[in-house]
Each structure stands twice: as structure tokens, then as C-alpha cells.
N, C-alpha and C. Protein backbone atom coordinates (compact mmCIF):
# COMPACT_ATOMS: atom_id res chain seq x y z
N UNK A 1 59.11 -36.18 26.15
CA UNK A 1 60.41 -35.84 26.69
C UNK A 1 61.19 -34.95 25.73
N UNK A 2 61.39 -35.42 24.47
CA UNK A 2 61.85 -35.05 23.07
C UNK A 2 61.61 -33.11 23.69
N UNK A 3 60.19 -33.08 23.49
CA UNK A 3 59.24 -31.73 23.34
C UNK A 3 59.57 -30.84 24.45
N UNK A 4 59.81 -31.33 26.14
CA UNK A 4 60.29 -30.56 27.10
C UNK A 4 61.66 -30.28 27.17
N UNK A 5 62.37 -30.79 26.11
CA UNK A 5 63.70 -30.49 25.71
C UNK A 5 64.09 -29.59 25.10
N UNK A 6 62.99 -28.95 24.25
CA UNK A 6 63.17 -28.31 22.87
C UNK A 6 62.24 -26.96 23.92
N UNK A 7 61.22 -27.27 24.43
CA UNK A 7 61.18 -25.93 25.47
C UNK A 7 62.12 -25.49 26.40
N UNK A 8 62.40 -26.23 27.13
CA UNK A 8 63.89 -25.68 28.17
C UNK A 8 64.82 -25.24 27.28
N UNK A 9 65.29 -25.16 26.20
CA UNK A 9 66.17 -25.06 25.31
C UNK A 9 65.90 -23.89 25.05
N UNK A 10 64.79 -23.76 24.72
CA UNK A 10 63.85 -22.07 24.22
C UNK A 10 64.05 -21.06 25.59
N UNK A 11 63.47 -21.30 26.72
CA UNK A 11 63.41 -20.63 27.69
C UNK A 11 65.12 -20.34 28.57
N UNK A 12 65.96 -21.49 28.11
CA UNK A 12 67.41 -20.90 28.51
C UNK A 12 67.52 -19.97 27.89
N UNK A 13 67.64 -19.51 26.40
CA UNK A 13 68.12 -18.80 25.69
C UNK A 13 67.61 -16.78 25.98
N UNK A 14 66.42 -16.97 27.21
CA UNK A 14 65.83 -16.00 27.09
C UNK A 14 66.52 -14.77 27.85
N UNK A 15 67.75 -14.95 28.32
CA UNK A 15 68.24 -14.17 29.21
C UNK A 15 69.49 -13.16 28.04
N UNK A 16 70.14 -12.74 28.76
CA UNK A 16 71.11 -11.44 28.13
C UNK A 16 72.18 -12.74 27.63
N UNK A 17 72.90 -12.45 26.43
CA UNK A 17 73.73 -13.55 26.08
C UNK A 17 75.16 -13.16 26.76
N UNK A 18 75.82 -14.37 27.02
CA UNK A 18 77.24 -13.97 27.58
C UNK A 18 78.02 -13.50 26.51
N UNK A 19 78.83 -12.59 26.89
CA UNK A 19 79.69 -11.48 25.90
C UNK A 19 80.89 -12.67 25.52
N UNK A 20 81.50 -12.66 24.50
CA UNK A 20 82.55 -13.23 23.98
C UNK A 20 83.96 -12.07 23.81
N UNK A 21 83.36 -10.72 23.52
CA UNK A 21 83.93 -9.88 23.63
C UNK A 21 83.89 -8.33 24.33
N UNK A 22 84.40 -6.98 24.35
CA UNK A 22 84.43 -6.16 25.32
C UNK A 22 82.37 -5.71 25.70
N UNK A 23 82.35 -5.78 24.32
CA UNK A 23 80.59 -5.44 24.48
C UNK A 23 80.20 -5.96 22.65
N UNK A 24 79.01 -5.77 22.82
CA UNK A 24 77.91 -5.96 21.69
C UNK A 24 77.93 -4.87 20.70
N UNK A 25 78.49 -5.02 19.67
CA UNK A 25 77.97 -3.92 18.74
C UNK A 25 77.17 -4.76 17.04
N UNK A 26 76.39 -3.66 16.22
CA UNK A 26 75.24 -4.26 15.58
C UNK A 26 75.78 -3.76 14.58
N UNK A 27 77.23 -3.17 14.09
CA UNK A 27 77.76 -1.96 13.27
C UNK A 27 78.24 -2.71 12.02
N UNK A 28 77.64 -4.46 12.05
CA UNK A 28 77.77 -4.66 10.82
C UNK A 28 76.74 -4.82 10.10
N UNK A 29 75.64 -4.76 10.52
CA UNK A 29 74.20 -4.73 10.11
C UNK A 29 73.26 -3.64 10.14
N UNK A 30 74.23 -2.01 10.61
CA UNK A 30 73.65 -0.65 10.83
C UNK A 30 74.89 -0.33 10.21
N UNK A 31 74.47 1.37 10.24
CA UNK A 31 75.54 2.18 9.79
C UNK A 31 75.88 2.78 11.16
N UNK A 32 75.85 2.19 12.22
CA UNK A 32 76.27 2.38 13.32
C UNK A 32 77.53 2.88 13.93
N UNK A 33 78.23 4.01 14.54
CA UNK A 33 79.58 3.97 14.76
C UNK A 33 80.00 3.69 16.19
N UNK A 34 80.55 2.99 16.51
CA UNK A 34 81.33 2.35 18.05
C UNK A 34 82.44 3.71 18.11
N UNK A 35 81.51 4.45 19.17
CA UNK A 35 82.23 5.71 19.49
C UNK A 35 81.62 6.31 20.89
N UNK A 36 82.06 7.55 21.71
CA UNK A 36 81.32 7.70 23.25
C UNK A 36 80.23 7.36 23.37
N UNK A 37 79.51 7.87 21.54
CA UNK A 37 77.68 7.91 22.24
C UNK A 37 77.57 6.78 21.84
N UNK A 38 78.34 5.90 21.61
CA UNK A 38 77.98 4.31 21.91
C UNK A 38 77.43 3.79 23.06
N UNK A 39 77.94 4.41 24.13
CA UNK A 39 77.89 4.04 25.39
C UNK A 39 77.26 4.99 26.48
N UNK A 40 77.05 6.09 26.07
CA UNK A 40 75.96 7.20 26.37
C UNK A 40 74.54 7.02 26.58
N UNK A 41 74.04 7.40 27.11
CA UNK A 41 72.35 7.58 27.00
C UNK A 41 71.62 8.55 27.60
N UNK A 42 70.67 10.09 26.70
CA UNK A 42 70.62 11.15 27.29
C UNK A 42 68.82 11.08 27.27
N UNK A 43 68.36 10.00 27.40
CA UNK A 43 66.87 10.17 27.39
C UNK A 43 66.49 10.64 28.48
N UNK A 44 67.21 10.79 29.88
CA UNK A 44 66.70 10.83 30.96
C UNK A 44 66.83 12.40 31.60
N UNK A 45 67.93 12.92 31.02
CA UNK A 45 67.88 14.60 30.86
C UNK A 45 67.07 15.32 31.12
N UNK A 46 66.78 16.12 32.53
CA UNK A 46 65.86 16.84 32.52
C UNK A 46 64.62 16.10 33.31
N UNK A 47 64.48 15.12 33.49
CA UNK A 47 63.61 14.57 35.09
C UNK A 47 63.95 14.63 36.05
N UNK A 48 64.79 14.71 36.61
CA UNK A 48 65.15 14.97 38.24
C UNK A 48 64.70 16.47 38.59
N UNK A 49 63.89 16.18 39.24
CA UNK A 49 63.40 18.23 39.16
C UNK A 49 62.32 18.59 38.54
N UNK A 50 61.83 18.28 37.24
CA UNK A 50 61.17 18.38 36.40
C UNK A 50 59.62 18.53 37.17
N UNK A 51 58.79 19.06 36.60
CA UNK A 51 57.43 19.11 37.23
C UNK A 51 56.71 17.98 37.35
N UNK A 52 55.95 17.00 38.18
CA UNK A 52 55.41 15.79 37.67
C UNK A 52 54.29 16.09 36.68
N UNK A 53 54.45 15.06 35.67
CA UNK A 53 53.45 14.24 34.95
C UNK A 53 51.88 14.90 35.19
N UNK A 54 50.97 14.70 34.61
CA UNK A 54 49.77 14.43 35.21
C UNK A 54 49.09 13.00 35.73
N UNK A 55 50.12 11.68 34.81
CA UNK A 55 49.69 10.55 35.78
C UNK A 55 50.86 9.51 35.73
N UNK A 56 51.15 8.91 36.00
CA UNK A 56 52.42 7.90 36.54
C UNK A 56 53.06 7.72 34.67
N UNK A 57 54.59 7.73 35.04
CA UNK A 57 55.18 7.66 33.43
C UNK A 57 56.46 7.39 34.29
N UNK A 58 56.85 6.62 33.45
CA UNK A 58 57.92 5.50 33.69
C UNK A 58 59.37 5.96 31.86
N UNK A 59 60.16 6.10 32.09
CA UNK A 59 61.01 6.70 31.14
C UNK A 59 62.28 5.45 31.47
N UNK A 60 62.08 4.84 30.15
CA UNK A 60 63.15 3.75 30.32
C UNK A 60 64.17 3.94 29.35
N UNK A 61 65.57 3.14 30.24
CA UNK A 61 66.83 3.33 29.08
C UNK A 61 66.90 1.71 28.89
N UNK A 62 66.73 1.00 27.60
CA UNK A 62 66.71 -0.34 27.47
C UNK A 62 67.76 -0.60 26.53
N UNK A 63 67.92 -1.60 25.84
CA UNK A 63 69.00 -1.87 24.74
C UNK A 63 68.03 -1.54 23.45
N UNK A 64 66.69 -1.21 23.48
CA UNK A 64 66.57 -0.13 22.07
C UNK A 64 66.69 0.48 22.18
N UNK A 65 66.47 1.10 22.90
CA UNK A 65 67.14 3.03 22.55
C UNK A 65 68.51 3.41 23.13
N UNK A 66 69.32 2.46 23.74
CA UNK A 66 70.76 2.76 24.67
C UNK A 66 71.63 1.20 24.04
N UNK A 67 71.95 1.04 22.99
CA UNK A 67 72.70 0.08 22.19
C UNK A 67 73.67 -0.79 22.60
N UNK A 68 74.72 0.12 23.69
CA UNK A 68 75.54 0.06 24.42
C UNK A 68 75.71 -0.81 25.49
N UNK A 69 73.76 -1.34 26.07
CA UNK A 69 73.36 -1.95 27.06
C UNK A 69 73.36 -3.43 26.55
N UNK A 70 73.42 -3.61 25.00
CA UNK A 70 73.07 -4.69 24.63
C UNK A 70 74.38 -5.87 25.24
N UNK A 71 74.07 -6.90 25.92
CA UNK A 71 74.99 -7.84 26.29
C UNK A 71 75.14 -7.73 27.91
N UNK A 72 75.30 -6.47 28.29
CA UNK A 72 75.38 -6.07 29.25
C UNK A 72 74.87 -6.39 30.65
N UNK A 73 73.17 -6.92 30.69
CA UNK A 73 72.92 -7.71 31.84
C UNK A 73 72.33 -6.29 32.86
N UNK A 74 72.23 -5.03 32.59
CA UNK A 74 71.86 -3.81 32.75
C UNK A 74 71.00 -3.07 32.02
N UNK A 75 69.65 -2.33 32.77
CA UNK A 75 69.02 -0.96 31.87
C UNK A 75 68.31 -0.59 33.36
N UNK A 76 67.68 0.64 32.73
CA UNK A 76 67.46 1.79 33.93
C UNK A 76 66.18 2.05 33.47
N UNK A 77 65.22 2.58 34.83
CA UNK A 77 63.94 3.05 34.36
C UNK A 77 63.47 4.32 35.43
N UNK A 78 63.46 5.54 35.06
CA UNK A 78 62.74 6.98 36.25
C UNK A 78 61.33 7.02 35.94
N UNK A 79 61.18 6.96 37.18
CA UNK A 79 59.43 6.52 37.78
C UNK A 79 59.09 7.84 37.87
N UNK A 80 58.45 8.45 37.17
CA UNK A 80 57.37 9.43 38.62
C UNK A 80 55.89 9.55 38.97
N UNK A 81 55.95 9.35 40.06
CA UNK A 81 54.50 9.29 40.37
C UNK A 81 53.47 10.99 40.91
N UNK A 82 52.84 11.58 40.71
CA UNK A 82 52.06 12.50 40.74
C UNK A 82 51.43 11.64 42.01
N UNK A 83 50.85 12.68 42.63
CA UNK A 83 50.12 12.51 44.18
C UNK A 83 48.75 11.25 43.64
N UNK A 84 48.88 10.46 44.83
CA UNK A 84 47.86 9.47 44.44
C UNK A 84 47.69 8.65 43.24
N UNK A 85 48.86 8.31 43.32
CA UNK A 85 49.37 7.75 41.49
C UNK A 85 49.99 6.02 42.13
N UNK A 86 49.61 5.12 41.19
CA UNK A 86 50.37 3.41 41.18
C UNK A 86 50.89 3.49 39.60
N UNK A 87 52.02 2.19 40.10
CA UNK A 87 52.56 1.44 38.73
C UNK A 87 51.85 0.28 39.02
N UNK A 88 50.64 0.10 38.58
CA UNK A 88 49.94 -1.01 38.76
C UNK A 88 50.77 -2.58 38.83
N UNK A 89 49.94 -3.50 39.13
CA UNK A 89 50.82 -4.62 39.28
C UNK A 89 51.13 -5.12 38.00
N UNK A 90 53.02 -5.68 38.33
CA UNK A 90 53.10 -5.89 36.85
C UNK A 90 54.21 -6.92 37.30
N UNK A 91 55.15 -7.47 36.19
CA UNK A 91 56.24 -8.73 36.66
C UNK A 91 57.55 -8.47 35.61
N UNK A 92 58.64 -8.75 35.99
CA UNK A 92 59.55 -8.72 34.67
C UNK A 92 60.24 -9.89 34.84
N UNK A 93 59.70 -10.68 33.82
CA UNK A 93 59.98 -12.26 33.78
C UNK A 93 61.66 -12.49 33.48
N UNK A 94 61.94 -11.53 33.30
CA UNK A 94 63.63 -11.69 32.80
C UNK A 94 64.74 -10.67 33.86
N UNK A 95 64.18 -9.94 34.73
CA UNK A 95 65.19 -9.63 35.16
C UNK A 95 64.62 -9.28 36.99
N UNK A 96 65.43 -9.20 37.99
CA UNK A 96 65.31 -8.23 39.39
C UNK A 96 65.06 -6.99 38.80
N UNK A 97 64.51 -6.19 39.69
CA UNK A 97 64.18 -5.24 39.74
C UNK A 97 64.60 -4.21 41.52
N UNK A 98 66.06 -3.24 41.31
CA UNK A 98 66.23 -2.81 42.47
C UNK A 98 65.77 -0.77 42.46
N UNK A 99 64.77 -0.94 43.29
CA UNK A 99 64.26 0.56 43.20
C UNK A 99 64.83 1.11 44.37
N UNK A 100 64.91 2.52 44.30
CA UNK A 100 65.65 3.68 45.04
C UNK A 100 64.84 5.19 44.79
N UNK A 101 64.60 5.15 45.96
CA UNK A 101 63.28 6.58 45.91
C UNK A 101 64.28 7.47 46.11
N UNK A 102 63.74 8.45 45.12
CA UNK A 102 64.43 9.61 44.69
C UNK A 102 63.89 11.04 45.75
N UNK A 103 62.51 10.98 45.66
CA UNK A 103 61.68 11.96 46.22
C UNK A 103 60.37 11.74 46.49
N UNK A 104 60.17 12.07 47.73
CA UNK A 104 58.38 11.45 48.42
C UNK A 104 58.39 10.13 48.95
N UNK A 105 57.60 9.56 49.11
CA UNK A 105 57.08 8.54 49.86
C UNK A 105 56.43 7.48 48.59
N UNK A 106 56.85 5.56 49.11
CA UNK A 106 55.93 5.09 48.25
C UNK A 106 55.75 3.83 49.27
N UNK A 107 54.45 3.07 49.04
CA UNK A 107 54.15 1.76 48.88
C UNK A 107 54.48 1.10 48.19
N UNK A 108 55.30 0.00 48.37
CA UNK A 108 55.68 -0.79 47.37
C UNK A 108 55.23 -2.32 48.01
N UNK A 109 55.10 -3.15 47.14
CA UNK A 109 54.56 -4.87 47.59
C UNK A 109 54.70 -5.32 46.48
N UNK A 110 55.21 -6.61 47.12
CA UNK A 110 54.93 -8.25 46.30
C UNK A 110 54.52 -9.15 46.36
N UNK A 111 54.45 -9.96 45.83
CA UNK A 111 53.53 -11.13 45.99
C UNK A 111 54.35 -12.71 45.41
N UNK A 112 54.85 -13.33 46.52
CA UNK A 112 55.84 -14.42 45.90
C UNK A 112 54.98 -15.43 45.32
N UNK A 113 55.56 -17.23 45.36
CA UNK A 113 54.95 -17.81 44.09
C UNK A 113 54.20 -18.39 45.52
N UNK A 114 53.90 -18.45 46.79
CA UNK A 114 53.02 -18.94 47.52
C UNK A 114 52.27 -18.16 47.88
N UNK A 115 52.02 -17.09 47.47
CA UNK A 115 51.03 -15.85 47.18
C UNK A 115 50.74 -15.31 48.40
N UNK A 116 52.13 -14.85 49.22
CA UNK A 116 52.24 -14.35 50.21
C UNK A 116 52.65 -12.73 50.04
N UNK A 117 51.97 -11.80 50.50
CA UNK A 117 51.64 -10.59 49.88
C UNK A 117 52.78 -9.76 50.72
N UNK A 118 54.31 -8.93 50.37
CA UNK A 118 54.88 -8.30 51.46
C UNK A 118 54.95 -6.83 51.12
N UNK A 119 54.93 -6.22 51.67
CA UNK A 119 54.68 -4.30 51.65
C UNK A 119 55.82 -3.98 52.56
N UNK A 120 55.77 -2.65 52.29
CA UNK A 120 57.24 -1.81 52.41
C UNK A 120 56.79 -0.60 52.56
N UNK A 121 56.44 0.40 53.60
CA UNK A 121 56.65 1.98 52.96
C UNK A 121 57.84 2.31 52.71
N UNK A 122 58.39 3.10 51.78
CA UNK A 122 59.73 3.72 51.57
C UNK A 122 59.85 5.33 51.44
N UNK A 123 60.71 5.68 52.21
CA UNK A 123 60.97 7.20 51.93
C UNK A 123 62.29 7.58 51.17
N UNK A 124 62.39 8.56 50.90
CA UNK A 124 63.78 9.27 50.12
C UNK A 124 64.55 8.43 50.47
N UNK A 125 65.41 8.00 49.76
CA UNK A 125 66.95 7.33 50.08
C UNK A 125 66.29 5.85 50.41
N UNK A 126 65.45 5.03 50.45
CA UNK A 126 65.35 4.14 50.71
C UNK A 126 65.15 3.07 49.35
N UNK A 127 65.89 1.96 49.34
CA UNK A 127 65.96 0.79 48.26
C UNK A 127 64.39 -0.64 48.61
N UNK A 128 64.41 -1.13 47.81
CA UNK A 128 63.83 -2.25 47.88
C UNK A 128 63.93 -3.33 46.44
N UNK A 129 64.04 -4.05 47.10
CA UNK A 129 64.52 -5.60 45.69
C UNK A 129 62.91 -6.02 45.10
N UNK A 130 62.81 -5.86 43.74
CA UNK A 130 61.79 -7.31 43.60
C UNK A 130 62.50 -8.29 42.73
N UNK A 131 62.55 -9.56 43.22
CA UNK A 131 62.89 -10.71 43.07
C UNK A 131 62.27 -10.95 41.63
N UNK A 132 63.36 -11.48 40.33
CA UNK A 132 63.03 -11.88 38.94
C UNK A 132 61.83 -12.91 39.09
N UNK A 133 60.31 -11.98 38.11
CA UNK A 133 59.37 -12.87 37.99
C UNK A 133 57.93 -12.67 39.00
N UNK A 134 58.48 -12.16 40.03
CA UNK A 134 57.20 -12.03 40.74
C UNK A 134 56.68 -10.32 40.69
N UNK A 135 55.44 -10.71 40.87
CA UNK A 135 54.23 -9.56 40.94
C UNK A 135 54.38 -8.63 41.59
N UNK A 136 54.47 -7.38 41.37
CA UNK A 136 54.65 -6.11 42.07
C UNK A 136 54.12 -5.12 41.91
N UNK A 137 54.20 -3.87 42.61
CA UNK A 137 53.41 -2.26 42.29
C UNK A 137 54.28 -1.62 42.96
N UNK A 138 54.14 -0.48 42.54
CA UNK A 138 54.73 1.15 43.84
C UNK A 138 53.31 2.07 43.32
N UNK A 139 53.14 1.80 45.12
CA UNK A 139 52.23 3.19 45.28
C UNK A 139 52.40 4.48 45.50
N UNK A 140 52.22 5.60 44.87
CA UNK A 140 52.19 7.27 46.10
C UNK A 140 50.89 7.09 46.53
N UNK A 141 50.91 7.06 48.15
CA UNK A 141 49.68 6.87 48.72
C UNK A 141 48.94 9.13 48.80
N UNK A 142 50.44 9.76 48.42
CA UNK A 142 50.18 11.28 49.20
C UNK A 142 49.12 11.41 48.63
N UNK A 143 48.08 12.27 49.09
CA UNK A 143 47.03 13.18 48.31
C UNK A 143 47.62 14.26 47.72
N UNK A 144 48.82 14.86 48.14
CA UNK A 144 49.18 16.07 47.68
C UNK A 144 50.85 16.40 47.16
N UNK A 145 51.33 15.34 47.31
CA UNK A 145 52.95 15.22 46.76
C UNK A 145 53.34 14.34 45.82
N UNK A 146 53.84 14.62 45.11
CA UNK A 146 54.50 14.16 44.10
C UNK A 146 55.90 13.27 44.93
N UNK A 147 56.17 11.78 43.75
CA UNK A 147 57.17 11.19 44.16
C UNK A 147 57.68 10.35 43.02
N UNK A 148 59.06 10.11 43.20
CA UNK A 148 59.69 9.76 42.14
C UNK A 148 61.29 8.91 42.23
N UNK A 149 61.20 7.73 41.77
CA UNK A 149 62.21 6.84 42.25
C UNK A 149 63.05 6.29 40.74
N UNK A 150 64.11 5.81 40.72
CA UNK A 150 65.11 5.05 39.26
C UNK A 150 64.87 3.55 39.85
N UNK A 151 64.91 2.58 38.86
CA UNK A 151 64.76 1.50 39.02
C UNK A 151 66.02 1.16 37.96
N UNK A 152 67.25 -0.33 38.86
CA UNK A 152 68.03 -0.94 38.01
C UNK A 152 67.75 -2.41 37.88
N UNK A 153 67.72 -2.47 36.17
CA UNK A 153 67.53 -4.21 36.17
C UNK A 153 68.46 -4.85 35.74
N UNK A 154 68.62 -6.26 36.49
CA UNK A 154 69.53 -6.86 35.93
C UNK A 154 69.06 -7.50 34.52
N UNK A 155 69.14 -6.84 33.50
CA UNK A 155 68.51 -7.27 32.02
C UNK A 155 68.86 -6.53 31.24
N UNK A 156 69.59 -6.51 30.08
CA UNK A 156 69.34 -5.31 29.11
C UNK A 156 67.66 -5.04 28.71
N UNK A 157 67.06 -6.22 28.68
CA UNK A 157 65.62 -6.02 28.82
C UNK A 157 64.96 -7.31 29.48
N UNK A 158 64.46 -6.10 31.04
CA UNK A 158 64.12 -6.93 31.56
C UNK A 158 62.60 -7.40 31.02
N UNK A 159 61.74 -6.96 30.00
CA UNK A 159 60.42 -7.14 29.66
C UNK A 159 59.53 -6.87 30.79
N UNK A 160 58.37 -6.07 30.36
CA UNK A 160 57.74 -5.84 31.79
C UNK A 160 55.94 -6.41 31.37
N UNK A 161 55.22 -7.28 32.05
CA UNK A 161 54.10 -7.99 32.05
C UNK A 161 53.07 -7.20 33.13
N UNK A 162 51.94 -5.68 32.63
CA UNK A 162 51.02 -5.76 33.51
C UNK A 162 49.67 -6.45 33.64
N UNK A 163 49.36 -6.79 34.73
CA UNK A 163 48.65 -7.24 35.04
C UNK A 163 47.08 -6.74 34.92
N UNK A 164 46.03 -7.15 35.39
CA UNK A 164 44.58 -6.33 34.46
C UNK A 164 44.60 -4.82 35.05
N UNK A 165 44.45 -4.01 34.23
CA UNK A 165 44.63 -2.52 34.86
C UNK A 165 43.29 -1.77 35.54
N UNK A 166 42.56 -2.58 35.69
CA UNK A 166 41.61 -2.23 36.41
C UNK A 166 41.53 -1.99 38.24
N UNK A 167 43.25 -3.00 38.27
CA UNK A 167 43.44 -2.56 39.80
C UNK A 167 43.64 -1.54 39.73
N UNK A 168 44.32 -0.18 39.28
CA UNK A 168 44.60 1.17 39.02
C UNK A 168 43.01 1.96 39.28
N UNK A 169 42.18 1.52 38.99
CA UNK A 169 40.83 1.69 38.57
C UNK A 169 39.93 1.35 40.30
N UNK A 170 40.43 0.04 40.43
CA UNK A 170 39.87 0.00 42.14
C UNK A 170 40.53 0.69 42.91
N UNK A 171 41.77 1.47 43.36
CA UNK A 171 42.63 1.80 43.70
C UNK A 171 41.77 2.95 44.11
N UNK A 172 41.29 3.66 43.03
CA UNK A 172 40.82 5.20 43.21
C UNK A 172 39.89 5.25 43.43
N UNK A 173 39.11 4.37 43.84
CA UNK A 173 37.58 4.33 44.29
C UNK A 173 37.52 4.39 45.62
């Protein structure tokens, strides 16, 4: 009993901490300055438009590289997929996951904890939720178009878990 105490204890702690104050800063343990580009983040500059990839790349703004996010319960991730491209199946044990197709067409599915499998095609402008923890992918099924969607999590980091990547591998066979 003692021992499942001292785990639940561990696994509460794993989420974004509640703020005590306006936000999180680290500026006593960096030479950090609490100023705009505190709260800025320009990694994403230059993908919207951009030529695709040659194979699926995922460009995330998390609380390491966007500081600002830390406490926050928020980070961002731009998908793009090249024609005939997956984000293989994967899970983010710490946060939802709400996607919004930017451009093209995707397959997207999950798989809840009674391993009931649900699919979605989505086009431009269209959203879909995955629920914190369970198993997911986005497919471009096109042979010949490129597609590309932003994903928001509720996490400064939501941690992301893939699964064996060899489905990527059956996929194209």
C-alpha cells in the first residue's frame, strides 16, 4: 500500500505545474532576460508554403526551445507530410492532442483503451481531437500531393511515445 502511494505520488506530479505566478521564468539559474522574446517563438518561420520535406517532419515549439511555454499547459507542432507519407503510430502520455489541416487531405485514427480502432478522413480546414494517452497516426494517403497540418497540446510537453516503426514500413508495401 505504502509503495502504490509513493507511485501515484510520482505519476501526479507528471503534468504542467500550476503557476503561483504570471508565468515561469528560469532567470535565476540562466542568464536569461524576461523580455518580448520571452514569450516569442520563431522556429516555425517559413513552413507554411515552404516546399515539402522529402519524408514526414514534424517541427515542434515545446518549453525547450519556447521558455515562455513553461507552466503554461500549451506547445505547438507543424506536420508536413510529402505524398504518401504517415506519422506512424505514436501516444502522448501527458497531453490531448488537437490537429487542424492546413493543406491536402489526411487519414487520421485511434485506437481507445478497448482497442476500438476510429478513422477520420480530413480535408483543409478540418480539426480532429486525440484524447490524452491513446494511440494514433495521420496518414497522406495522396500519391501525388503534399499535406500539412499544426497540432495544439494541452502540455508544455506533451512527450510523444512511437510505437514499432515498422508499421511505416508495412504501410508502403
Amino acid at each position: 500500500m505504502l509503495l502504490a502511494s509513493f507511485v501515484l505520488a510520482r505519476i501526479a506530479q507528471a503534468g504542467d505545474p500550476d503557476l503561483t505566478s504570471d508565468f515561469l521564468s528560469f532567470t535565476s539559474k540562466s542568464n536569461q532576460t524576461v523580455d518580448g522574446k520571452f514569450f516569442s517563438y520563431t522556429g516555425l518561420r517559413g513552413l507554411p508554403g515552404a516546399p515539402p520535406p522529402a519524408t514526414f517532419t514534424i517541427t515542434k515549439a515545446t518549453h525547450a526551445d519556447f521558455p515562455g511555454l513553461n507552466g503554461q499547459a500549451v506547445s505547438y507542432a507543424f506536420l508536413q507530410f510529402p505524398a504518401n507519407s504517415i506519422n506512424p503510430l505514436h501516444t502522448h502520455p501527458c497531453a490531448a492532442e488537437l490537429l487542424y489541416v492546413l493543406q491536402g487531405c489526411l487519414e487520421v485514427g485511434l485506437i481507445d483503451t478497448k482497442n476500438n480502432l476510429y478513422t477520420q478522413a480530413l480535408q483543409k480546414g478540418d480539426m480532429f481531437v486525440f484524447p490524452k494517452g491513446l494511440v494514433h497516426y495521420q496518414l497522406n494517403p495522396h500519391m501525388k500531393y503534399p499535406a500539412a497540418a499544426i497540432s495544439a497540446f494541452g502540455s508544455a510537453n506533451a512527450g510523444t511515445l512511437t510505437a514499432y516503426s515498422s508499421f511505416q514500413y508495412w504501410y508502403k508495401k
